[in-house]
Protein backbone atom coordinates (compact mmCIF):
# COMPACT_ATOMS: atom_id res chain seq x y z
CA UNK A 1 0.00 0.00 0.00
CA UNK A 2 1.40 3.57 -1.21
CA UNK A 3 1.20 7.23 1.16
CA UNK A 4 -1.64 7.73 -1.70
CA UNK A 5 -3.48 4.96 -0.85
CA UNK A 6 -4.61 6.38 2.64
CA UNK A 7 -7.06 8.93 0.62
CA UNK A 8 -8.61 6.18 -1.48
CA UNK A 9 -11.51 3.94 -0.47
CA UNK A 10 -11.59 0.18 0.21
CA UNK A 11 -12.76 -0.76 -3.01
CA UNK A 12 -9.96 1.87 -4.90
CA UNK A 13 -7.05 -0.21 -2.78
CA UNK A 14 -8.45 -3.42 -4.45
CA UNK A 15 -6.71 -5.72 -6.20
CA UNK A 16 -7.83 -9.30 -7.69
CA UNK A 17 -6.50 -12.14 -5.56
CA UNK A 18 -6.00 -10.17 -2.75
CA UNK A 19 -7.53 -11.60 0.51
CA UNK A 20 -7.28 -11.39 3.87
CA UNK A 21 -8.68 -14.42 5.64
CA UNK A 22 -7.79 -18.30 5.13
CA UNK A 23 -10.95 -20.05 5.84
CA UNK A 24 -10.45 -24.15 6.04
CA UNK A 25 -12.60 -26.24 3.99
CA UNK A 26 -16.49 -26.71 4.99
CA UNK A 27 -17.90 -29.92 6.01
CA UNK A 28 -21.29 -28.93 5.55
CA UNK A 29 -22.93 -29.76 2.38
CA UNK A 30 -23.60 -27.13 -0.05
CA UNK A 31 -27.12 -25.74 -0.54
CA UNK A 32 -28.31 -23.69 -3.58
CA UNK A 33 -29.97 -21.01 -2.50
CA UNK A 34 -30.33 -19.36 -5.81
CA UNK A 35 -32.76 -22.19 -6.72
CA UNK A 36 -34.26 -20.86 -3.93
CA UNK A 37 -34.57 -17.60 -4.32
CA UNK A 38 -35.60 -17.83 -7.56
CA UNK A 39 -36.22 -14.84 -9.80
CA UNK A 40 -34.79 -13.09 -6.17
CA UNK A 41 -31.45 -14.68 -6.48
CA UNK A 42 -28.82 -12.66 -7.18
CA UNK A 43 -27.66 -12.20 -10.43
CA UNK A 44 -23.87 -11.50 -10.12
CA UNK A 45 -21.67 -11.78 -7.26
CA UNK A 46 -21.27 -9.14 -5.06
CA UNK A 47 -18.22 -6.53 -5.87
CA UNK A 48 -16.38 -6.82 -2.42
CA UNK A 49 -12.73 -5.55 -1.93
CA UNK A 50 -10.36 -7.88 -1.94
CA UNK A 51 -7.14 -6.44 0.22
CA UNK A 52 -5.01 -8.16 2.54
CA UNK A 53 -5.32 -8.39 6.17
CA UNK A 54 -2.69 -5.74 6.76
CA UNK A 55 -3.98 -3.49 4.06
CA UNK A 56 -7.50 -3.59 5.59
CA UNK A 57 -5.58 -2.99 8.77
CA UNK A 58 -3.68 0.07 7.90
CA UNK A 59 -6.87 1.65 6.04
CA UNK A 60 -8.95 1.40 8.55
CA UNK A 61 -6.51 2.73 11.47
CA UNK A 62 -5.97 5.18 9.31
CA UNK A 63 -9.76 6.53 9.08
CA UNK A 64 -10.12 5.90 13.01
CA UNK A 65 -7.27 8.48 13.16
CA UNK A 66 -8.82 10.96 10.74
CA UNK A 67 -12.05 10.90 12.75
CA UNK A 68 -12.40 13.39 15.91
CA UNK A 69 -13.71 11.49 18.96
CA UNK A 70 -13.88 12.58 22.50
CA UNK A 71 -10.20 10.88 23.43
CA UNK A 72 -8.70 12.84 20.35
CA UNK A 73 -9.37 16.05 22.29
CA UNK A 74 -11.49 18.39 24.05
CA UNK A 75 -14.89 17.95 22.91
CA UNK A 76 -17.36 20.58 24.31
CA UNK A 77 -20.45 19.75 22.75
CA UNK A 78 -23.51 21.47 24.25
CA UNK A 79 -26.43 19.92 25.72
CA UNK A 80 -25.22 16.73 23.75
CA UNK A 81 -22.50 16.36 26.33
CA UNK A 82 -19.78 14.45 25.08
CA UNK A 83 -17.92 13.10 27.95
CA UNK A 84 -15.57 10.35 28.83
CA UNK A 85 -16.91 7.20 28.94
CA UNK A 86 -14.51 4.91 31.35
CA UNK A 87 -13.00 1.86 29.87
CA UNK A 88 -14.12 -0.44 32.84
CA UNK A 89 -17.76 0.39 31.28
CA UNK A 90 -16.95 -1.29 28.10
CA UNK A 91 -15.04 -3.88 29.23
CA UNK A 92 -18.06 -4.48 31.65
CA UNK A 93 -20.23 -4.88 28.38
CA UNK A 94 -18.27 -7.24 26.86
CA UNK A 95 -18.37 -9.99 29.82
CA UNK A 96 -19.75 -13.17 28.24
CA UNK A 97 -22.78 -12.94 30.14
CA UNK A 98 -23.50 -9.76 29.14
CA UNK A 99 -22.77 -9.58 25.02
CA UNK A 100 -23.49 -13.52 24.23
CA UNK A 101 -26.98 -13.74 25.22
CA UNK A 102 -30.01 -13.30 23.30
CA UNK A 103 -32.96 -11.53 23.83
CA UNK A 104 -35.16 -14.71 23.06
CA UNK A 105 -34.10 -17.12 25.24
CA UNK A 106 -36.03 -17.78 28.42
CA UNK A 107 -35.46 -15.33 30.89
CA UNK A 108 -34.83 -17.87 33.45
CA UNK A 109 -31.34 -18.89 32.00
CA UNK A 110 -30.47 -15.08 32.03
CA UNK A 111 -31.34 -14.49 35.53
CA UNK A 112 -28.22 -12.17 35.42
CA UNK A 113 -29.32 -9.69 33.21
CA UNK A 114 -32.61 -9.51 34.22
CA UNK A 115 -31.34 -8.31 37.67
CA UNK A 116 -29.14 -5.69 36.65
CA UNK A 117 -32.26 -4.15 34.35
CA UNK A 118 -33.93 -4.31 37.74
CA UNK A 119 -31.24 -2.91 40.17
CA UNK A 120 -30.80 -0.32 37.35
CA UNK A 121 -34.31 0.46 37.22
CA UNK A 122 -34.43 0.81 40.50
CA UNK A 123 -31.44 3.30 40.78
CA UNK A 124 -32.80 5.32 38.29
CA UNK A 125 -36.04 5.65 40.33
CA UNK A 126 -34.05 7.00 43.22
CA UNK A 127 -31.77 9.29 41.08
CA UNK A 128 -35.41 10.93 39.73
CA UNK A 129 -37.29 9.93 42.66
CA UNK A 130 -40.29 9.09 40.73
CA UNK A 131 -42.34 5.97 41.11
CA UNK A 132 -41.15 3.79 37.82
CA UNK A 133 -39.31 3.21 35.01
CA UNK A 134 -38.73 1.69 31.83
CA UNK A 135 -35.64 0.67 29.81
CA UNK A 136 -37.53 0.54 26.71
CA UNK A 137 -36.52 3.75 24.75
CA UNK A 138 -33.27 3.73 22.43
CA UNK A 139 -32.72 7.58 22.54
CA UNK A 140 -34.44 10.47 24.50
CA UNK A 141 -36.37 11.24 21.57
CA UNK A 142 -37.90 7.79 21.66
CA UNK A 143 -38.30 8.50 26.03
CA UNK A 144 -39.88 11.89 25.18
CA UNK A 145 -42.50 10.22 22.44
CA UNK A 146 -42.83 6.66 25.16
CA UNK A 147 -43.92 9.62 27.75
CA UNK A 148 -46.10 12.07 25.69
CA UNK A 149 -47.58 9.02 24.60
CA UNK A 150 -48.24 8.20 28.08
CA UNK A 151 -50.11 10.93 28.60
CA UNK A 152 -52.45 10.39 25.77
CA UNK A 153 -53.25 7.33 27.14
CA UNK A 154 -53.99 8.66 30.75
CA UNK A 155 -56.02 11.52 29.21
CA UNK A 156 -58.04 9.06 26.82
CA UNK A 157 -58.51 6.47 30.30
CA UNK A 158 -60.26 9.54 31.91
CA UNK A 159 -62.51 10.86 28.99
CA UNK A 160 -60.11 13.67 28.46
CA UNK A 161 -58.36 12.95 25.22
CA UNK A 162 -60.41 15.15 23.04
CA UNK A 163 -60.21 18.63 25.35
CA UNK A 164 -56.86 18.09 26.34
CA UNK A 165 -54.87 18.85 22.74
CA UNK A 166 -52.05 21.26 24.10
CA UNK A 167 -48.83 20.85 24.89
CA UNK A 168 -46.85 24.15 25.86
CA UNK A 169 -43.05 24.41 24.76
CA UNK A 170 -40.54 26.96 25.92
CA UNK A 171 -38.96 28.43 22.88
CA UNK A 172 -35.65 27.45 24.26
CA UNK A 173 -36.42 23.85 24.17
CA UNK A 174 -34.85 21.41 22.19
CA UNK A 175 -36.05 20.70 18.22
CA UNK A 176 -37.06 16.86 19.24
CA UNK A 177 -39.84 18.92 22.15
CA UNK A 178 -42.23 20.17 19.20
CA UNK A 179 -41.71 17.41 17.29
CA UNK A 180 -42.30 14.68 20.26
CA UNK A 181 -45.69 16.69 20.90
CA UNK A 182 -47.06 16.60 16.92
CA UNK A 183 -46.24 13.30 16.37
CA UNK A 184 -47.87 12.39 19.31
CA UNK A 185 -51.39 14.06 17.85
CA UNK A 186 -50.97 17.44 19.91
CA UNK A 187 -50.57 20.69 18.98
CA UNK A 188 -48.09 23.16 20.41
CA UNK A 189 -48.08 26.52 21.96
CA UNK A 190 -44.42 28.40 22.27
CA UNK A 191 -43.84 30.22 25.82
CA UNK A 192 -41.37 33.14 25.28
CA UNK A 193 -38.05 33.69 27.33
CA UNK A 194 -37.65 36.46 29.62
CA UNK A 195 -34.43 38.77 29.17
CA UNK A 196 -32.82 36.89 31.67
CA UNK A 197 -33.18 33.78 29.59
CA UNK A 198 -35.72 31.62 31.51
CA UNK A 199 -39.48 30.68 31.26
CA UNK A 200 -41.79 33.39 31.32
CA UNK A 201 -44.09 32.17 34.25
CA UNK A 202 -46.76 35.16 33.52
CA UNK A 203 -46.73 33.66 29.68
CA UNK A 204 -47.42 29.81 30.83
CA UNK A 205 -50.23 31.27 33.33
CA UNK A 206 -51.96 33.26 30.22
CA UNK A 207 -51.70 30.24 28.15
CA UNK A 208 -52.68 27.25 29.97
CA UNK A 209 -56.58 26.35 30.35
CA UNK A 210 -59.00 23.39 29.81
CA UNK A 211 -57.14 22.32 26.30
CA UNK A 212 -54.03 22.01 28.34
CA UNK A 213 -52.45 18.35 28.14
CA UNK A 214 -49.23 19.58 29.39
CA UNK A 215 -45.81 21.36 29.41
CA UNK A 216 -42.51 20.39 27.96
CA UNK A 217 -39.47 22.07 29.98
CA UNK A 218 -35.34 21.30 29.78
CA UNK A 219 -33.69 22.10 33.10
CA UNK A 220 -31.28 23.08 33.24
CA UNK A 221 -32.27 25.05 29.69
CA UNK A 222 -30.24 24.90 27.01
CA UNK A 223 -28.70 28.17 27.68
CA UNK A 224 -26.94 26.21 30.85
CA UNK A 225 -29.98 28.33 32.84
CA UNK A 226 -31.84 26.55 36.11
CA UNK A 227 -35.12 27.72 35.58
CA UNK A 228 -36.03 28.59 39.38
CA UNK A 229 -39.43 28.58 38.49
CA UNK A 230 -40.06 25.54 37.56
CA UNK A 231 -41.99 24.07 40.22
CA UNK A 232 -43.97 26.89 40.98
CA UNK A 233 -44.88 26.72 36.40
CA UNK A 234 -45.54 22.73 37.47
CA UNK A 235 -48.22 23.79 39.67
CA UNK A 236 -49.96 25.91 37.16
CA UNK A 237 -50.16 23.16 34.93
CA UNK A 238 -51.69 20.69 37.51
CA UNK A 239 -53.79 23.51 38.55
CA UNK A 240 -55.47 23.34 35.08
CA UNK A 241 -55.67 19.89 34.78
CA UNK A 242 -52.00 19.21 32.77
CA UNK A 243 -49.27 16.89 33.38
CA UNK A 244 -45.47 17.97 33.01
CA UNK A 245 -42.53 16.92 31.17
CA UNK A 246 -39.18 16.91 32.38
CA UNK A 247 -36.75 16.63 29.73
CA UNK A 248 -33.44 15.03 30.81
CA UNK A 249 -30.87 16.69 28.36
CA UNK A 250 -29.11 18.36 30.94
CA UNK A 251 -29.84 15.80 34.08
CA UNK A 252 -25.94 15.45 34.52
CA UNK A 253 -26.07 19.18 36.14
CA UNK A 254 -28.46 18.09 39.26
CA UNK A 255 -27.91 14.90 39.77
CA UNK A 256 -27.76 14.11 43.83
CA UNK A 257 -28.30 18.06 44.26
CA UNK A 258 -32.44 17.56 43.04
CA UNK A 259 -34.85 15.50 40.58
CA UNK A 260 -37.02 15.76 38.09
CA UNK A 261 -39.53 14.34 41.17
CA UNK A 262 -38.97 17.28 43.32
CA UNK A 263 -39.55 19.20 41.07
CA UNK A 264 -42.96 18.05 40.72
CA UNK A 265 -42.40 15.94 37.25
CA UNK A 266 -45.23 13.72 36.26
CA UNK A 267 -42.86 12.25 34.12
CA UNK A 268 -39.13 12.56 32.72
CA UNK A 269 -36.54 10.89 29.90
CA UNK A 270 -32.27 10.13 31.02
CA UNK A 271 -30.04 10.05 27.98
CA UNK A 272 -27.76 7.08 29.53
CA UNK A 273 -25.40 7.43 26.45
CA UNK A 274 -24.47 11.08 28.02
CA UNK A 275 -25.21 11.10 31.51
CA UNK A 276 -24.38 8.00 32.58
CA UNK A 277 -21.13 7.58 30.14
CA UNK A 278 -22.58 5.16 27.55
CA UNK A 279 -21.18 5.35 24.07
CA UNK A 280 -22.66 8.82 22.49
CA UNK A 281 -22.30 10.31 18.73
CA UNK A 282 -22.40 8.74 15.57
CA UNK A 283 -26.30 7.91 15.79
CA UNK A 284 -26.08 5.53 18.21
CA UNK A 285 -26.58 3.84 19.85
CA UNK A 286 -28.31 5.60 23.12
CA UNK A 287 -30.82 4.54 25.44
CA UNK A 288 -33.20 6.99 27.13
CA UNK A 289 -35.03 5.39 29.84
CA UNK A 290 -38.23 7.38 30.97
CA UNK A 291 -39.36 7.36 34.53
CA UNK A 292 -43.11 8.56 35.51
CA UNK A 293 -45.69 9.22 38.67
CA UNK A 294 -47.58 6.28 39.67
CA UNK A 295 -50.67 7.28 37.78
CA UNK A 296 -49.00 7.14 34.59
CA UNK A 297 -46.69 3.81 35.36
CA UNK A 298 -49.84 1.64 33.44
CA UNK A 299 -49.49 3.35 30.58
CA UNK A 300 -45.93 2.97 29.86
CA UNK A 301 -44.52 0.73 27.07
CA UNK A 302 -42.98 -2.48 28.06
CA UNK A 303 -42.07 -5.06 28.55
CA UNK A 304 -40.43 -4.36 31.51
CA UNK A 305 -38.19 -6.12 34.20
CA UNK A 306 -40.11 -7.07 37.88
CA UNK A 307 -39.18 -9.38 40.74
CA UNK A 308 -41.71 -12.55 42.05
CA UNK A 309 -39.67 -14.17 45.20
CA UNK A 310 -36.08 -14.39 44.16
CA UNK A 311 -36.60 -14.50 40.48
CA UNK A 312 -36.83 -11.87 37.89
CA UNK A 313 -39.19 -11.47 35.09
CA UNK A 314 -40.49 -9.48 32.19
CA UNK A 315 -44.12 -7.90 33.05
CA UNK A 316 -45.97 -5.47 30.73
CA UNK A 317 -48.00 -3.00 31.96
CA UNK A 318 -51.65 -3.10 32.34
CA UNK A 319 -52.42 -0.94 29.65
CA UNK A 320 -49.58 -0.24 28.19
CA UNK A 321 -49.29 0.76 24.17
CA UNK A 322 -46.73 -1.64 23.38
CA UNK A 323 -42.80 -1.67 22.98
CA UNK A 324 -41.23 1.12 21.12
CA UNK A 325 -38.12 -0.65 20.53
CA UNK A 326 -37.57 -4.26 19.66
CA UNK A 327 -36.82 -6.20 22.87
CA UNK A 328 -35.77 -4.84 26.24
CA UNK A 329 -33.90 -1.56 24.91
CA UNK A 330 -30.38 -1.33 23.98
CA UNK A 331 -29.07 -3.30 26.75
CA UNK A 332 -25.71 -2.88 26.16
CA UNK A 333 -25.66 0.94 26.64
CA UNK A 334 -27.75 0.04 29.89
CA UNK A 335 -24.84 -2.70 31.07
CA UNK A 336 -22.57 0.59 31.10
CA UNK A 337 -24.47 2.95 33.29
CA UNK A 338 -25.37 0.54 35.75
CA UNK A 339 -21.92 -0.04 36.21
CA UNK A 340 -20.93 3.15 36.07
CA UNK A 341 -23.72 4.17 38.89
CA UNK A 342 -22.52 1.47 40.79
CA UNK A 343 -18.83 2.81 40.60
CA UNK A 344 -19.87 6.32 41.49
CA UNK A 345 -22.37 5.77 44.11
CA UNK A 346 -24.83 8.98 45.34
CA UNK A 347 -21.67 10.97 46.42
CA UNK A 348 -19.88 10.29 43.30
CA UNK A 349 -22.54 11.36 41.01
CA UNK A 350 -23.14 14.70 42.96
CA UNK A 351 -19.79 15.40 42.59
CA UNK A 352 -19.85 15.39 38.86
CA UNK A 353 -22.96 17.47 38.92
CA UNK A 354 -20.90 19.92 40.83
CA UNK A 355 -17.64 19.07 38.40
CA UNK A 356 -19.51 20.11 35.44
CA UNK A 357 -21.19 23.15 36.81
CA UNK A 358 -17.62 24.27 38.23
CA UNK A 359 -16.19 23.49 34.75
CA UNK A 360 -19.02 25.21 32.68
CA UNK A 361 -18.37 28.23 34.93
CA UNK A 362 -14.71 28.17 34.86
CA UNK A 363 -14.50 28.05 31.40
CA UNK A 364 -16.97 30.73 30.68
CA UNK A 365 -15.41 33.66 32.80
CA UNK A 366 -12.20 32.98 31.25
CA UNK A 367 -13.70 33.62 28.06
CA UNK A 368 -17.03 36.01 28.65
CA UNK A 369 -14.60 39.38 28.25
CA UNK A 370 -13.80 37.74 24.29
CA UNK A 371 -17.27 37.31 23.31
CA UNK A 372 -20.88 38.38 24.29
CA UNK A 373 -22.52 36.30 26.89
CA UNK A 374 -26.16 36.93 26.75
CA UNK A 375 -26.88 36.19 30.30
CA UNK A 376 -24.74 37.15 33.13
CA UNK A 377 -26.03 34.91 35.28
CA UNK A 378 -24.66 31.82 37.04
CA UNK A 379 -24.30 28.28 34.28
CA UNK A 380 -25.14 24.96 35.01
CA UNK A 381 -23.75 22.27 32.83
CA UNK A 382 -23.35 24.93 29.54
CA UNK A 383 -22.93 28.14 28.40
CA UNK A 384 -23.92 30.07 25.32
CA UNK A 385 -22.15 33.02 23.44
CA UNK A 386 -22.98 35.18 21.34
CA UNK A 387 -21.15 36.66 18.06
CA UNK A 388 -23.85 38.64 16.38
CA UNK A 389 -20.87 41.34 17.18
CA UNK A 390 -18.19 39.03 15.43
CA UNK A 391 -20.23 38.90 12.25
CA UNK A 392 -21.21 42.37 11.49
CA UNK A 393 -17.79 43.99 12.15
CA UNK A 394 -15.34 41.59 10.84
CA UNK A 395 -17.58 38.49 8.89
CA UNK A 396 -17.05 36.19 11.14
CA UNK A 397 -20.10 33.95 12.36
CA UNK A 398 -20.42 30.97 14.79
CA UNK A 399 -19.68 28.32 12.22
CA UNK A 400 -16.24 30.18 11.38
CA UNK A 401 -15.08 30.15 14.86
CA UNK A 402 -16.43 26.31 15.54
CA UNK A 403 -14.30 25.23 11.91
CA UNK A 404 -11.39 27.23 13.29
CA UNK A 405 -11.43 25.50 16.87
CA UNK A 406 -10.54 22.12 14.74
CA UNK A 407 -7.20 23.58 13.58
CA UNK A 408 -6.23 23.94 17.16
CA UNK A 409 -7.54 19.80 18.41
CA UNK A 410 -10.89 20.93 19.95
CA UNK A 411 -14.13 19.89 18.64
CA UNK A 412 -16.30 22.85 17.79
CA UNK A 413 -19.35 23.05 20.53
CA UNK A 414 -23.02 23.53 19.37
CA UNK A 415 -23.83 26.00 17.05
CA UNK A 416 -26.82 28.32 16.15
CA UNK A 417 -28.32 26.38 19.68
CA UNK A 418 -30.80 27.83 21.37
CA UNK A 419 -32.74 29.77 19.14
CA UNK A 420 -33.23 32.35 21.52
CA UNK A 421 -29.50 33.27 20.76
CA UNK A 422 -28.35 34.66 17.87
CA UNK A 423 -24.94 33.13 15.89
CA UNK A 424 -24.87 31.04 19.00
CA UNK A 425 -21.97 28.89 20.45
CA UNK A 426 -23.32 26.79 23.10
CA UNK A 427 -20.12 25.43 24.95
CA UNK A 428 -20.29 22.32 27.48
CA UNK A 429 -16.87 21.55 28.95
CA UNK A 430 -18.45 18.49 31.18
CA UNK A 431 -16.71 17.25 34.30
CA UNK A 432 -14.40 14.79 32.69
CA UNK A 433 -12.07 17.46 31.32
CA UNK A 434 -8.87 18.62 33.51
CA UNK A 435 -8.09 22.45 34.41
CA UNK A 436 -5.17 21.95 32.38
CA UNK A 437 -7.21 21.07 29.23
CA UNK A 438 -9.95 23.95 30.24
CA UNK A 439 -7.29 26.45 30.34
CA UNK A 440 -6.13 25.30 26.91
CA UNK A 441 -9.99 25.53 25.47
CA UNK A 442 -9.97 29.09 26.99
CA UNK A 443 -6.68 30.09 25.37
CA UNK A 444 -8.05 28.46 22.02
CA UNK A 445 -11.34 30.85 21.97
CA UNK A 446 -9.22 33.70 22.55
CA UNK A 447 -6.90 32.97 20.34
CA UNK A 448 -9.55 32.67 17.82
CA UNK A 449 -11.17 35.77 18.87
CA UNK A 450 -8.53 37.62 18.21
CA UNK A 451 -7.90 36.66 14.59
CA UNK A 452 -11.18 36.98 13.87
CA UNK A 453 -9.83 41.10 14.29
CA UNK A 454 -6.60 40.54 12.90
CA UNK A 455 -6.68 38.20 10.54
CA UNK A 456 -11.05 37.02 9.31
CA UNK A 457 -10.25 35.60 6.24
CA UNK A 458 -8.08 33.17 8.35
CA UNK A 459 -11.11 32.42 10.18
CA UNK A 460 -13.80 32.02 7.56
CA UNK A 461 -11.52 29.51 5.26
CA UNK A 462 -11.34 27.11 7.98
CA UNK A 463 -10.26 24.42 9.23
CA UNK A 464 -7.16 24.37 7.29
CA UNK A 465 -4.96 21.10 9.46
CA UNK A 466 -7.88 18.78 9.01
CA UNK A 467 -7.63 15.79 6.79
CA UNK A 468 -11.40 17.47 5.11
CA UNK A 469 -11.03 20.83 4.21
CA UNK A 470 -14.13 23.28 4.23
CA UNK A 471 -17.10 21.37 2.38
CA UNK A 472 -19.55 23.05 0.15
CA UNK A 473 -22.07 22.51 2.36
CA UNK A 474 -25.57 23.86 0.14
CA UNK A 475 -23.96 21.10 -2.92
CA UNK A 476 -23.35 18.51 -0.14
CA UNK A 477 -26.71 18.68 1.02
CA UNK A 478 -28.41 18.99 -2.07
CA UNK A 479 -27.17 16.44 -3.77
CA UNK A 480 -25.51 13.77 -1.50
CA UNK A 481 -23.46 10.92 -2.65
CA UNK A 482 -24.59 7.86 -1.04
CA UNK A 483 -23.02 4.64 -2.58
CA UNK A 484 -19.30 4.52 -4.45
CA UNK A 485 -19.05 4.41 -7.87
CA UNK A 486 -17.05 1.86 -9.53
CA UNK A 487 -15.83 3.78 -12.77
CA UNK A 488 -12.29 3.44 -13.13
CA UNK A 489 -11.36 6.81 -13.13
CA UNK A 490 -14.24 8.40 -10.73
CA UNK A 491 -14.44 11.85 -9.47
CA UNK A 492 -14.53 13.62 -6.29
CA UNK A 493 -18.41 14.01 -5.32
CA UNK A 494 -19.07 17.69 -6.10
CA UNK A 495 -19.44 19.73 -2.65
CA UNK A 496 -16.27 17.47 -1.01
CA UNK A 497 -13.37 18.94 -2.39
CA UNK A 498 -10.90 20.24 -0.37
């Protein structure tokens, strides 16, 4: 393989006769499946590479290395919060018991699993202090649709279905909120910030009534802002009739310090591929568990994980809808928080709530005099900036500075997140990362801030010491490349040059 190779794809590296395993003869008799298959059979073999063993090797380390994960460098994406996840997790996950059963066989041979879905349940319950939960969901957007959903059903149990068609959404919340609420069959109504960033509690008062189902509400936001008033904008809702929505984004900034529960949740979603140091990014995969009050735990998909005497099995609730994923959730991801919650205990996961809200903090006073920081007031697990400023005196916008931040080994945080904040950074340290690496973020923003004076041209070409240069992202977009094509002498899809 040739320094030129490492640009090329698998199949461009390909030569005939190539291979890279030496399988030994089979001793079971062959079966023609294209008899079979019939008119479904395929017609001609399947155009596979064929590279050596240490080519395939020494491609694929190589596009590991091109790719920017959370142990390349600091990676300070808001509200997704990309943190560590400990190696003891994963290796955890791979225990025998653990990755080499199957989800059909009969529970009572996996009497293992089953109890850790149970003690995790259970720890969940206490970290949210509501009254159950399910492992079903795969991602919080599945936990916020498994809960809405919930409350359709309780509202239809009741003979309340048809008033009850409103669910109110901050306009800070995130995308999946809105979306969670119409698929579900309700419509929305958006509450407005106040300057200070928060929930306008005078706005939810005017708009709630006899058509409210319920509220929707992130908290910490996804500004980094506790909303102080949530319980007393819980009450309103209950007052009228509604149920409330905690979503768990943010979770990792209160856990051990309060819950969704005291808060006065009827029902809330954990992200365990975030909070609880599963694998995160990539689309997948994720679990998002969703806990609820005891008037909704009937409703809730299932099956779920219960204990008769001193054995375990799967139950589904009374009148639950169904599953929502196939199985009992992703149960690897789950594996890896229970054992992280079991390393960490209570005390250890209040100290990283108070790690991440010390780091958020940290981080954003070193940088607040570089940028504009729409709120003043004290973070939790994020911070936003603004650069409306940046953009109108020297052209450069919150993408620029995010591309730039590459050059210099840290991912580039959220951008143009919340809404409420124009050319928006949204920057989430976590409490995994070091002083030493927080100073080094700092110095990287204002470095970048000041060549943004000095030198915006610098700023708005990059990243420039990335293997992928600047994309054209409108021609990317519009018209994707999706499969490789074999033409000996193919082309550079257009929108991916360098």
């Amino acid at each position: 393989m040739i320094l030129q190779d490492y640009d090329k794809l698998i199949f461009e590296i390909s030569s005939q006769g190539h291979t890279g395993y030496d399988m030994p003869k089979s001793e079971v008799e062959e079966y023609d499946l294209d008899a079979e298959l019939g008119e479904y059979s395929r017609k001609e073999p399947a155009r596979l590479p064929e590279v050596s063993e240490l080519q395939i090797l020494r491609h694929y380390t190589q596009l590991s290395n091109r790719n920017f994960g959370v142990e390349s460098g600091p990676y300070p994406l808001g509200s997704c919060t990309m943190k560590y996840n400990p190696k003891v997790n994963e290796n955890i996950a791979a225990m025998d018991g653990f990755a080499n059963i199957h989800p059909l066989q009969d529970p009572e041979t996996a009497q293992g699993a089953l109890q850790l879905m149970y003690e995790l349940q259970e720890s969940l319950q206490e970290i949210t202090q509501l009254d159950t939960i399910t492992l079903q969901p795969a991602a919080g957007a599945q936990g916020e649709l498994a809960a809405i959903l919930a409350f359709k059903a309780y509202f239809e149990s009741i003979g309340e279905l048809e008033q009850r068609r409103v669910i109110l959404i901050p306009d800070s919340a995130h995308g999946t909120n809105p979306a969670t609420a119409m698929v579900a069959g309700f419509e929305t109504i958006e509450l407005p910030s106040t300057p200070e960033g928060i929930i306008d509690v005078e706005a939810v008062r005017a708009a709630v009534g006899p058509d409210t189902a319920g509220i929707m509400i992130t908290n910490p936001s996804t500004a980094g802002l506790f909303e102080r008033d949530a319980k007393e904008i819980v009450d309103i809702v209950h007052e009228a009739g509604g149920l409330a929505y905690y979503d768990g984004a943010n979770l990792n900034a209160i856990m051990g310090i309060t819950s969704p529960g005291a808060m006065g949740f009827d029902a809330c979603h954990l992200n365990l591929h975030k909070t609880f140091t599963g694998p995160h990014g990539g689309g997948g995969p994720g679990s998002g568990p969703i806990g609820v009050v005891e008037k909704l735990a009937p409703f809730l998909p299932g099956p779920n994980v219960a204990k008769e005497g001193d054995k375990y099995v799967f139950v589904m609730p009374e009148k639950s809808f169904g599953r929502v994923k196939g199985n009992y959730g992703n149960f690897g991801v789950n594996v890896r928080a229970y054992s992280y919650i079991r390393a960490m205990g209570p005390d250890g996961l209040r100290r990283a709530s108070e790690d991440a809200v010390l780091n958020a903090n940290y981080l954003r006073v070193l940088v607040k005099d570089h940028f504009d920081a729409p709120f003043e007031s004290f973070n939790k697990n994020d911070f936003v900036l603004n650069l409306t400023r940046h953009k109108k005196e020297y052209g450069v916008n919150a993408k620029d500075v995010g591309k730039r931040m590459l050059d210099y080994g840290v991912h580039a945080p959220t951008t143009y997140f919340p809404l409420i904040v124009e050319e928006c950074l949204m920057v989430e340290p976590t409490e995994t990362e070091s002083k030493r690496d927080l100073d080094y973020v700092a110095d990287v923003l204002i470095k970048i801030a000041q060549e943004a004076v000095e030198n915006p041209e610098l700023v708005q070409s990059a990243p420039h010491n990335t293997p992928v240069r600047r994309l054209d992202e409108a021609a990317a977009s519009r018209k994707p490349v999706l499969k490789f094509a074999f033409e000996e002498h193919a082309t550079k899809p257009e929108g991916l040059q360098e």
